[in-house]
Protein backbone atom coordinates (compact mmCIF):
# COMPACT_ATOMS: atom_id res chain seq x y z
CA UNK A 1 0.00 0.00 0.00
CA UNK A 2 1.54 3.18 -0.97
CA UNK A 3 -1.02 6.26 0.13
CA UNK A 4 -0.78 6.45 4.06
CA UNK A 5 -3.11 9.40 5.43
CA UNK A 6 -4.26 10.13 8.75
CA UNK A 7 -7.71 10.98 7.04
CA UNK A 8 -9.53 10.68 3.56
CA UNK A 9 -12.16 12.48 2.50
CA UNK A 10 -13.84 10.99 -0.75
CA UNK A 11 -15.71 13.52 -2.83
CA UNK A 12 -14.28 17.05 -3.40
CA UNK A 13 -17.09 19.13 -2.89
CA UNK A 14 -18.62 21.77 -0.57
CA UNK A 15 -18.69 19.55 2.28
CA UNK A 16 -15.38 17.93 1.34
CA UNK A 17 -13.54 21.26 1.43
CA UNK A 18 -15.11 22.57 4.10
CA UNK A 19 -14.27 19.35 6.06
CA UNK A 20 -10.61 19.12 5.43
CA UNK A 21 -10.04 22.37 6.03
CA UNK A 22 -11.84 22.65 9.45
CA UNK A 23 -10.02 19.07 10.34
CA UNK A 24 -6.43 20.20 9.78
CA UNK A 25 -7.17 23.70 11.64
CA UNK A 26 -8.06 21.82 14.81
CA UNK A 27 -5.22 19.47 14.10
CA UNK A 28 -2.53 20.35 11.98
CA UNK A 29 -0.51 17.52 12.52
CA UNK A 30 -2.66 15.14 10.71
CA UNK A 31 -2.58 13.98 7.46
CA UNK A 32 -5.17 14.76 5.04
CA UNK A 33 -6.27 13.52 1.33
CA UNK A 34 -9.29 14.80 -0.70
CA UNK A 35 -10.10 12.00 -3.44
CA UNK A 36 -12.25 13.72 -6.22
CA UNK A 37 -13.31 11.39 -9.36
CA UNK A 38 -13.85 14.22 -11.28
CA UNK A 39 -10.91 16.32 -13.26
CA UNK A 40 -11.63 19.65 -11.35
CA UNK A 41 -13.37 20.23 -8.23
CA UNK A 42 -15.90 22.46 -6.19
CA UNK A 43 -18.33 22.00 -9.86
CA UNK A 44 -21.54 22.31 -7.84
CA UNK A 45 -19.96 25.37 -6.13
CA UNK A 46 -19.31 27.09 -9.22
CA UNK A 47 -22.58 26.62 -10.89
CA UNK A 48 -24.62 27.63 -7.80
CA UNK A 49 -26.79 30.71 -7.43
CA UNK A 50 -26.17 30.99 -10.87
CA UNK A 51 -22.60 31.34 -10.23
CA UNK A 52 -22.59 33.37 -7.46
CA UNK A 53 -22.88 30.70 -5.24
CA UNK A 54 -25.38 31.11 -2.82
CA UNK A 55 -23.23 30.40 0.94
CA UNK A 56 -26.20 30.48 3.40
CA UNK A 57 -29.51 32.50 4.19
CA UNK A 58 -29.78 34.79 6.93
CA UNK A 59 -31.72 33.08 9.00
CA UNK A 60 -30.01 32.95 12.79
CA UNK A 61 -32.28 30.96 14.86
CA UNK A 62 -31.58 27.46 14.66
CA UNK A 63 -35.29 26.11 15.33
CA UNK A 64 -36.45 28.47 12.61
CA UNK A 65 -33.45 27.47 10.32
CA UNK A 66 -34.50 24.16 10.37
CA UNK A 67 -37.92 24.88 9.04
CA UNK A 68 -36.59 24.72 5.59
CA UNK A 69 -35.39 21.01 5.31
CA UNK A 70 -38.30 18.93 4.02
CA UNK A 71 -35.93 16.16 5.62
CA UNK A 72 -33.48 16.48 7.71
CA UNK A 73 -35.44 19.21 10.01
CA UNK A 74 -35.53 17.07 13.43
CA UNK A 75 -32.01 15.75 13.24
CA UNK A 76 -30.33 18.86 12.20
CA UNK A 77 -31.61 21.14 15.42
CA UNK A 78 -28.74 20.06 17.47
CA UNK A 79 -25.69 20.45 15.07
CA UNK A 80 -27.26 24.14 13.82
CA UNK A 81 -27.10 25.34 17.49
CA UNK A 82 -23.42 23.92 17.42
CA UNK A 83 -22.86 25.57 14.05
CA UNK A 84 -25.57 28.29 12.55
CA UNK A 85 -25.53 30.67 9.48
CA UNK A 86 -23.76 33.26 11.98
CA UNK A 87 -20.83 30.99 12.14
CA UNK A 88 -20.56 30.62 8.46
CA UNK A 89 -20.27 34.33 8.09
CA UNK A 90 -17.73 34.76 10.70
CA UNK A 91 -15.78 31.43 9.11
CA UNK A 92 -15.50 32.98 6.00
CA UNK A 93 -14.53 36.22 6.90
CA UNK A 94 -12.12 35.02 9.10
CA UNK A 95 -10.63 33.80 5.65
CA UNK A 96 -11.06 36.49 3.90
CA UNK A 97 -14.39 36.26 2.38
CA UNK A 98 -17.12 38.76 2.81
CA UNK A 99 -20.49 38.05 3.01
CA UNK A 100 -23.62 40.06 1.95
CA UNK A 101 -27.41 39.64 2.54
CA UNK A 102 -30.18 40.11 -0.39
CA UNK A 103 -33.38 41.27 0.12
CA UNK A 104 -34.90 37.54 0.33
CA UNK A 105 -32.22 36.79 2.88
CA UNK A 106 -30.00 34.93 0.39
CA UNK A 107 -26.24 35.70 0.89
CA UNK A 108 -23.55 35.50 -1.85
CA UNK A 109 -19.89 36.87 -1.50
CA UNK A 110 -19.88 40.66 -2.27
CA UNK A 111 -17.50 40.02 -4.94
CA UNK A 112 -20.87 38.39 -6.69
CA UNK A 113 -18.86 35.39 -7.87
CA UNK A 114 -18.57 31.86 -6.66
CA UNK A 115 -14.63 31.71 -7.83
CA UNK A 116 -14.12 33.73 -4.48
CA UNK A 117 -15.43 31.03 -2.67
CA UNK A 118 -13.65 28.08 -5.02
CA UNK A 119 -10.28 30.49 -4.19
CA UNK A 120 -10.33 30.52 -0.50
CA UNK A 121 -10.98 26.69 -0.07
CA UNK A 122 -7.95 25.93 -2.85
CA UNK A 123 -5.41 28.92 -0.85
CA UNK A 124 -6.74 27.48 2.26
CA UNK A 125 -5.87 23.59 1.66
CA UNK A 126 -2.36 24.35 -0.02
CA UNK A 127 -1.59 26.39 2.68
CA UNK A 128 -2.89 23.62 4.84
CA UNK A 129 -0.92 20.79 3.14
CA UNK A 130 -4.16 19.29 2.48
CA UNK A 131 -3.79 16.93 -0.64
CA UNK A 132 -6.14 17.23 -3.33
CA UNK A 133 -6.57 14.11 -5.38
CA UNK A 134 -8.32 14.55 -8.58
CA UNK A 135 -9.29 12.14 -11.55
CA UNK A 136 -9.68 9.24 -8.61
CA UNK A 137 -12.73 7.33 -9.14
CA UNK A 138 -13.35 5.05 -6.15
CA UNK A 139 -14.17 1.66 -6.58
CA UNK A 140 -14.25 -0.16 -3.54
CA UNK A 141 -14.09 0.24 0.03
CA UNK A 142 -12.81 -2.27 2.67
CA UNK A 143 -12.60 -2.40 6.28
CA UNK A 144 -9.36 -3.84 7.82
CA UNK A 145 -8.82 -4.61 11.39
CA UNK A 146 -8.03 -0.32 12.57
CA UNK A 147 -8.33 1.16 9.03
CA UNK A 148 -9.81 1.28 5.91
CA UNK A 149 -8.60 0.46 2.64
CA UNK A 150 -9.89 2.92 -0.66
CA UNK A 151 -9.40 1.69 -3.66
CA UNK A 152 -9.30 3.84 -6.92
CA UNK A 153 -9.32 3.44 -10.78
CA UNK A 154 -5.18 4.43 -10.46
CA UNK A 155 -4.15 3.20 -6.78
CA UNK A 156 -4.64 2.09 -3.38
CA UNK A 157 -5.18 4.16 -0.07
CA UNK A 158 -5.50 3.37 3.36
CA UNK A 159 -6.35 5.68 6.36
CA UNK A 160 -7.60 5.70 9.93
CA UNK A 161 -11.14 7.89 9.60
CA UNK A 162 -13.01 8.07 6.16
CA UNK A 163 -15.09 11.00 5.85
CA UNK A 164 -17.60 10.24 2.63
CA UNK A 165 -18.49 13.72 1.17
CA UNK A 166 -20.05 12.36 -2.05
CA UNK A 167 -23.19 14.19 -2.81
CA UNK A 168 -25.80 12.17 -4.79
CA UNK A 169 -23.86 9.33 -5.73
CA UNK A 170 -25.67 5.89 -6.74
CA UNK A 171 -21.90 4.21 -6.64
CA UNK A 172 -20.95 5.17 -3.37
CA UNK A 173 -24.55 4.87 -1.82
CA UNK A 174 -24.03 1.31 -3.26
CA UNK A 175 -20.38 1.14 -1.31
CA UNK A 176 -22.29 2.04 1.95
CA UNK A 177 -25.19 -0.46 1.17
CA UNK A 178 -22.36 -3.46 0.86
CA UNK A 179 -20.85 -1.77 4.25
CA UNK A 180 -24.59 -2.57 5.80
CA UNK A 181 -25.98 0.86 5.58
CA UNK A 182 -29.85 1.72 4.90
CA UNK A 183 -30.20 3.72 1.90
CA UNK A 184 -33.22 5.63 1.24
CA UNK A 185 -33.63 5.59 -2.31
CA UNK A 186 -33.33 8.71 -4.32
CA UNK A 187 -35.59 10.87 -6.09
CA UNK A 188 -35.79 14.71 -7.58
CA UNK A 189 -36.43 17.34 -5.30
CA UNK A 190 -36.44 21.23 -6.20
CA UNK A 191 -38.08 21.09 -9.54
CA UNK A 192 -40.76 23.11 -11.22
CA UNK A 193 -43.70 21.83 -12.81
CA UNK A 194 -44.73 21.62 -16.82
CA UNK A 195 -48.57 22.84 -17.36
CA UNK A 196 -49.81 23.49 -21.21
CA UNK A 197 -53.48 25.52 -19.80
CA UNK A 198 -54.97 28.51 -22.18
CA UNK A 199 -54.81 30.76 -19.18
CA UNK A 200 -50.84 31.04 -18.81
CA UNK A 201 -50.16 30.49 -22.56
CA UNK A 202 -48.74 33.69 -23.22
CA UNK A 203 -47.76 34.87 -19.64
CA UNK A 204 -44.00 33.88 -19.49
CA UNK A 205 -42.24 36.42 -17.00
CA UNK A 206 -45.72 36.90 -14.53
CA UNK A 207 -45.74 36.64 -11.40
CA UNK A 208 -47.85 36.37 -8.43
CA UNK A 209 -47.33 35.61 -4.34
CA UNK A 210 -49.93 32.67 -4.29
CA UNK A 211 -50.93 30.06 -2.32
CA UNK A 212 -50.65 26.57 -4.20
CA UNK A 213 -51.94 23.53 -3.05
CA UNK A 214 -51.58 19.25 -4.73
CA UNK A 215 -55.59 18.55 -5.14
CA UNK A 216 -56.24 15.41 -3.25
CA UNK A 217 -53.56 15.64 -0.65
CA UNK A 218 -52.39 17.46 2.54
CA UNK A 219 -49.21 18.94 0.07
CA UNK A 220 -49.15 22.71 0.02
CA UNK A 221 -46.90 26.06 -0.15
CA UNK A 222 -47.50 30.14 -0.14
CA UNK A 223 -44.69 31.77 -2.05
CA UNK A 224 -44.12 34.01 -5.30
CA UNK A 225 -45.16 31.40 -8.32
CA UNK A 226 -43.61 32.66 -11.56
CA UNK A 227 -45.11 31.71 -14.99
CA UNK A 228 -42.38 30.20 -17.49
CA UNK A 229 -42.48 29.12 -21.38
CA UNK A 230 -43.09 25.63 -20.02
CA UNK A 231 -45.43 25.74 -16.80
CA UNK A 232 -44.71 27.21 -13.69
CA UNK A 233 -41.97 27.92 -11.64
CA UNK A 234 -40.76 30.56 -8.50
CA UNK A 235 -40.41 30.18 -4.86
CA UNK A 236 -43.62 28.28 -4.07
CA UNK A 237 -43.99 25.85 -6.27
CA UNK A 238 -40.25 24.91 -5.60
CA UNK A 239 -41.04 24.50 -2.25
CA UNK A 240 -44.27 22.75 -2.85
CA UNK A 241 -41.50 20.04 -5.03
CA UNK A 242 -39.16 19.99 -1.98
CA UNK A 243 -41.72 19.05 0.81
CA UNK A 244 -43.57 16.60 -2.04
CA UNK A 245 -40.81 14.98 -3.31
CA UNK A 246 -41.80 11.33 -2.53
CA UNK A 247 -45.59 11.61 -3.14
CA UNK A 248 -45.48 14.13 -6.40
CA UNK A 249 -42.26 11.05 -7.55
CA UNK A 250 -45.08 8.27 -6.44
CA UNK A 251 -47.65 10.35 -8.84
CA UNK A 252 -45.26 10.06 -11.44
CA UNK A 253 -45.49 13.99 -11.65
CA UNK A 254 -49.18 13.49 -12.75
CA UNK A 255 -51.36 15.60 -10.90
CA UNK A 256 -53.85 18.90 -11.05
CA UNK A 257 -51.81 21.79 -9.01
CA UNK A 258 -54.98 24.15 -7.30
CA UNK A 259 -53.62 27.77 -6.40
CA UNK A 260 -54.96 30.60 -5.25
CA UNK A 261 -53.33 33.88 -6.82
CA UNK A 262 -54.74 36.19 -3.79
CA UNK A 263 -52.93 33.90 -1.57
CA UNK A 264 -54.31 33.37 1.45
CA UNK A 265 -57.76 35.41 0.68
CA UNK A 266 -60.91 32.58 1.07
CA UNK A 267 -63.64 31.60 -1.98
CA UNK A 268 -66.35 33.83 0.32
CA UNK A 269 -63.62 36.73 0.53
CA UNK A 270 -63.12 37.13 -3.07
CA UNK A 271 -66.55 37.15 -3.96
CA UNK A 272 -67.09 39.90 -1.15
CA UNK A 273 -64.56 42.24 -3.27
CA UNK A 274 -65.84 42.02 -6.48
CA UNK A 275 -69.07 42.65 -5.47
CA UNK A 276 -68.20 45.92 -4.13
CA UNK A 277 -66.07 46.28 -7.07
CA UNK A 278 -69.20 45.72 -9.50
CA UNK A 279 -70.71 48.71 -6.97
CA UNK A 280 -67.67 50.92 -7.17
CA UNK A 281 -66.63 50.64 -10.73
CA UNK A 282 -69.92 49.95 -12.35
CA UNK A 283 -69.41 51.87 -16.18
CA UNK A 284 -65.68 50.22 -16.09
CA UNK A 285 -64.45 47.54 -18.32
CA UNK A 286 -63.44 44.37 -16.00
CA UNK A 287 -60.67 43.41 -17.87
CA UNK A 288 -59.10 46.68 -17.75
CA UNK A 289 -57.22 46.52 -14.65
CA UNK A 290 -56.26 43.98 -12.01
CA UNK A 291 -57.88 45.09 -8.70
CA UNK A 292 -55.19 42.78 -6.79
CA UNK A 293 -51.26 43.24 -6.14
CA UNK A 294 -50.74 40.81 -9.38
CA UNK A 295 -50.24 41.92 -13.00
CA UNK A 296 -52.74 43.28 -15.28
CA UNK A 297 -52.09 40.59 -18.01
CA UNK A 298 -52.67 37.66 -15.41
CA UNK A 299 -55.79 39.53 -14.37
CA UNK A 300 -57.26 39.83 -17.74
CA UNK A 301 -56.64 36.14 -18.25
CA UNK A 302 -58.71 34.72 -15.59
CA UNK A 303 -61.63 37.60 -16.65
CA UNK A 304 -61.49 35.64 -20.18
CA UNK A 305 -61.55 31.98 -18.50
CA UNK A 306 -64.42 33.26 -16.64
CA UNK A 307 -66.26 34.00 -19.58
CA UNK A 308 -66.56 37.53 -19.52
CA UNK A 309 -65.50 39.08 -22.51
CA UNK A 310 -62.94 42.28 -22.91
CA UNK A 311 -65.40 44.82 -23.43
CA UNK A 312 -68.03 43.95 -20.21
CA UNK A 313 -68.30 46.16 -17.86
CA UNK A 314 -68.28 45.80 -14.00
CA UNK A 315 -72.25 46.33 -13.81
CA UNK A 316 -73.47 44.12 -16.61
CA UNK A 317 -71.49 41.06 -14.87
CA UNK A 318 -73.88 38.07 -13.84
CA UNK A 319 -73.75 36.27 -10.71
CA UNK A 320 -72.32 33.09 -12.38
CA UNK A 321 -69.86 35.14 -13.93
CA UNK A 322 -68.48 36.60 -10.45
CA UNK A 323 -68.74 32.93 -9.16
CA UNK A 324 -66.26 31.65 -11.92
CA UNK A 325 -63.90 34.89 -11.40
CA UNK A 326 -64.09 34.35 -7.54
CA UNK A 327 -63.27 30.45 -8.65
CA UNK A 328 -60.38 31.43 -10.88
CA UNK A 329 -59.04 33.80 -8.60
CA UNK A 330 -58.94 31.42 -5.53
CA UNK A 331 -59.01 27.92 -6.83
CA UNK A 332 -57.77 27.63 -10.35
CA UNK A 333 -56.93 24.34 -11.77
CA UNK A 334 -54.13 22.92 -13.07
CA UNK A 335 -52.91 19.79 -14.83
CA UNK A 336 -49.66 19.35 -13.96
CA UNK A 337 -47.46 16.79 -16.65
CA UNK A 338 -44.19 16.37 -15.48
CA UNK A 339 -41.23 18.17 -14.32
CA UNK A 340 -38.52 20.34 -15.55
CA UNK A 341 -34.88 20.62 -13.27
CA UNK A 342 -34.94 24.08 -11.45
CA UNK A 343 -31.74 25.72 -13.11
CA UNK A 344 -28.78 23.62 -13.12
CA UNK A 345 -29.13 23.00 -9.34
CA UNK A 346 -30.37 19.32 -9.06
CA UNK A 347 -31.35 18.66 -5.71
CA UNK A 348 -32.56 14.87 -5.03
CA UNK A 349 -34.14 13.83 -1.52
CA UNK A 350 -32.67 10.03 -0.35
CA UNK A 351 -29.29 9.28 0.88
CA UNK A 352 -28.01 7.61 3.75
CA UNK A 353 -30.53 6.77 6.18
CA UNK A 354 -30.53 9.21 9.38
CA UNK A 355 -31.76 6.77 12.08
CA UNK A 356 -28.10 5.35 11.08
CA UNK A 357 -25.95 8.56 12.10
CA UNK A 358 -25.06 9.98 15.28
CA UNK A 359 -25.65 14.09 14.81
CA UNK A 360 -23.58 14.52 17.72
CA UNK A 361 -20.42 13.54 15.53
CA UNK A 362 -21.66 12.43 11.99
CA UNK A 363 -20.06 9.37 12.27
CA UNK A 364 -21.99 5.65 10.83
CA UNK A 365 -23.70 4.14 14.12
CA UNK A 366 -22.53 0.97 12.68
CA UNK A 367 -18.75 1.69 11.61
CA UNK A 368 -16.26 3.19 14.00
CA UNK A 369 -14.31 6.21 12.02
CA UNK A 370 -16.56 6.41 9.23
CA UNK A 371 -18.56 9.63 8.99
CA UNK A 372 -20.65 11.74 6.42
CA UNK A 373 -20.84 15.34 5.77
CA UNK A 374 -23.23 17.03 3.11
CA UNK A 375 -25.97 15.46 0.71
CA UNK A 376 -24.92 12.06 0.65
CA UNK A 377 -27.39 11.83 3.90
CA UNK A 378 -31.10 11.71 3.10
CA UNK A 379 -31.40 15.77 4.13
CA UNK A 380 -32.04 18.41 1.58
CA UNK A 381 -33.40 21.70 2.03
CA UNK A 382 -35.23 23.92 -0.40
CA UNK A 383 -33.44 26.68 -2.29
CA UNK A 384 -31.93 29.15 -0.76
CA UNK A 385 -28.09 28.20 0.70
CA UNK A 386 -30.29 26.26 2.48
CA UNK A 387 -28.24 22.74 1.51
CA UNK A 388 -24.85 24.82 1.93
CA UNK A 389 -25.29 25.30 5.47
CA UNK A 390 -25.82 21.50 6.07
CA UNK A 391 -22.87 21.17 4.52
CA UNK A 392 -20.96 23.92 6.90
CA UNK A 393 -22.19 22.52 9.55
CA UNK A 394 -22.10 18.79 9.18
CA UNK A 395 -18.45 19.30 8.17
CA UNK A 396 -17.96 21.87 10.94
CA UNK A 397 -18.72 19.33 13.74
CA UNK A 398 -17.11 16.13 12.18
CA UNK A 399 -13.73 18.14 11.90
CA UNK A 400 -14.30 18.95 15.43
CA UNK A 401 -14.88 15.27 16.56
CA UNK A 402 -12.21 13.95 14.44
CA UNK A 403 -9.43 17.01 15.45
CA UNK A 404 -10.06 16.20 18.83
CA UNK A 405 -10.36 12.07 19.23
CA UNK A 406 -6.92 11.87 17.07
C-alpha cells in the first residue's frame, strides 16, 4: 500500500472542502487527502446561485433554520445550534471572504462570484498541506482490522477515519449499502412543474405571491409562483416540489396543481370584493385593470376563462360570472405533466438513512471512524443556501470530533 493518510475524505465538494479544512485547523498535525473522481473540483460550487454561489440564508435561529429542510429538520436542530448561518459568516470572513445579505435573505460573497469562494478553499488547503486528489474514481471500500482500505481506478489508499463527502452518488450509496448501511432511495427534489393551460399560454415572466396547493392531498406552499415558457416555476412551487418529493415522484409527476393567486384570501372573501367592485366601478371595463397586487395581463386572463369578454363592464357582470372569477381567482386548476430541473441546481431527496448517524459527531452508528458530511445523507433543504449550510455545519462538527479524538 503506498497512500498512508491520517484521514480521507472521498468527494471534493462543498462539504469535502469545508471538512478538510476545518479538520487540519483543529489538528494540523494530521494527514489529510481529498479524493475527487472528477478532473476539477468544487463544480456544484461554481454553478450555484447561478454562479454566485449562494453560501447560506440569513436566518439565525436554529429552530427556525431548520424549518426549511423537508428532511433532515428534526435531526439537524442540534448540530445548527453547534454551528448556525452566523458561524458561516464569521468562518469565512475570518478567511477572507465577505459576506452580503439580499433582500430575500440569500447571501452571496460581495465580490458576486462563486470563484471567491472556489479560491479561499484551494489557498486554504495548499496552505494547509491538504492533498487534493483529482481524476480518482473510487471503486471499492474495505474495512481492515483499525483502518480502511480505498481503492481507486489508479491506486490504493488506506487511512484511519473516512469522511464520505459524495453528494448524490448511486456508486458510493451502493459502497455504503455493501458496508450494511440503509439507503433511502433517491428521487428529484427542487423542480418546477410543466402545465400546457390557455390561461398562462402567453404569460412567461408573470408573477404572483400565491398560495398553491396538490388537489387530493395534505401537500401545500405560499410563495411568489412565476409563470415560465413551459409551466410554472418561482419560490412556491419549488417548495411545494421539496416538501412533495416522494408523493409528487409516487404520482409520477401526474397531478392537477390548485392555487390561489390572492394567496391566502378565502372563496367567500373574493366574492365579497368584487361585489363591491361591481358597486364601485360599475361603467368600467373588468378586464381593464387587475384590482389585486398581481399583474394586469394575469388579471385579464382569468376575466377571459371566466367568460366575460374584454369589453363587459363591472355592472353588466352576472352572478355566475363573479362565481367563476371568484373560482379562478382562488381555486384555479391545473394539470400538472411532469417536471422540468430548477436551473442547473439538481437537488434529489434520499441518501443515507438518518436513524443510522449519530448528529452529535456524523459518524456511521454501525462503523467506527466512518462519517458523512453534506448530501450524501437523506437531508435536503429547499433553495436558498439552504443545503450549503448542512454542509458547513455537518463538516464543521465532524472536523471537530475527528481534530479532537486523534
Amino acid at each position: 500500500m503506498n497512500s498512508n493518510f491520517d484521514i480521507i475524505i472521498v468527494g471534493g465538494g462543498a462539504a469535502g472542502f469545508f471538512t478538510a479544512i476545518n479538520v487540519v485547523e483543529n489538528n494540523p498535525k494530521l494527514k489529510v487527502a481529498i479524493l475527487e473522481r472528477g478532473k476539477t473540483v468544487l463544480e456544484k460550487v461554481r454553478i450555484s446561485g447561478g454562479g454566485r454561489c449562494n453560501v447560506t440564508h440569513a436566518c439565525f435561529v436554529p429552530n427556525d433554520l431548520v424549518k426549511f429542510y423537508p428532511r433532515g429538520e428534526k435531526e439537524l436542530r442540534g448540530p445548527f445550534h453547534q454551528f448556525c448561518s452566523g458561524d458561516t459568516i464569521e468562518w469565512f470572513e475570518r478567511h477572507g471572504v465577505e459576506l452580503k445579505i439580499e433582500d430575500d435573505g440569500r447571501m452571496f460573497p460581495t465580490s458576486d462570484t462563486s470563484q471567491t469562494i472556489i479560491d479561499c478553499f484551494l489557498s486554504a488547503t495548499q496552505k494547509l498541506g491538504i492533498q487534493v486528489l483529482t481524476s480518482q474514481s473510487v471503486q471499492s471500500i474495505f474495512k481492515a482490522e483499525d483502518y480502511w482500505k480505498v481503492e481507486t481506478n489508479h491506486e490504493t489508499f488506506a487511512c484511519q477515519k473516512l469522511i464520505m463527502t459524495t453528494g448524490s452518488n448511486p456508486k458510493i450509496w451502493e459502497m455504503m449499502n455493501g458496508l450494511g448501511h440503509s439507503i433511502v432511495s433517491p428521487v428529484p427534489s427542487l423542480f418546477t412543474f410543466n402545465i400546457k393551460d390557455a390561461r398562462i399560454k402567453d404569460l412567461m415572466g408573470v408573477s404572483a405571491f400565491a398560495k398553491v396547493k396538490v388537489k387530493g392531498s395534505k401537500l401545500e406552499a405560499n410563495g411568489p409562483l412565476l409563470i415560465t415558457h413551459w409551466g410554472m416555476s418561482g419560490p412556491g412551487i419549488l417548495r411545494l416540489s421539496a416538501w412533495g418529493a416522494r408523493e409528487l415522484f409516487d404520482k409520477n409527476y401526474q397531478f392537477i396543481l390548485q392555487v390561489n393567486w390572492i394567496n391566502d384570501v378565502s372563496f367567500e372573501e373574493a366574492m365579497d370584493t368584487l361585489k363591491d367592485l361591481k358597486q364601485e366601478h360599475a361603467k368600467k371595463a373588468v378586464s381593464k385593470k387587475s384590482p389585486f397586487e398581481f399583474p394586469n395581463r394575469l388579471w385579464e386572463s382569468l376575466v377571459l376563462a371566466s367568460n366575460i369578454n374584454s369589453e363587459t363592464k363591472w355592472a353588466d357582470l352576472s352572478k355566475k360570472q363573479l362565481t367563476d372569477l371568484a373560482n379562478q381567482l382562488t381555486n384555479g386548476e391545473f394539470q400538472v405533466n411532469g417536471k422540468s430541473t430548477f436551473k442547473e441546481e439538481f437537488v434529489t431527496a434520499g441518501g443515507i438513512d438518518l436513524k443510522e448517524i449519530n448528529f452529535k459527531t456524523m459518524g456511521s452508528k454501525l462503523h467506527k471512524n466512518l462519517f458523512f458530511a453534506g448530501e450524501i445523507v437523506n437531508i435536503d433543504a429547499i433553495t436558498g443556501g439552504f443545503n450549503f449550510q448542512n454542509a458547513w455545519t455537518s463538516g464543521f462538527i465532524l472536523a471537530r470530533t475527528i481534530a479532537e479524538h486523534f
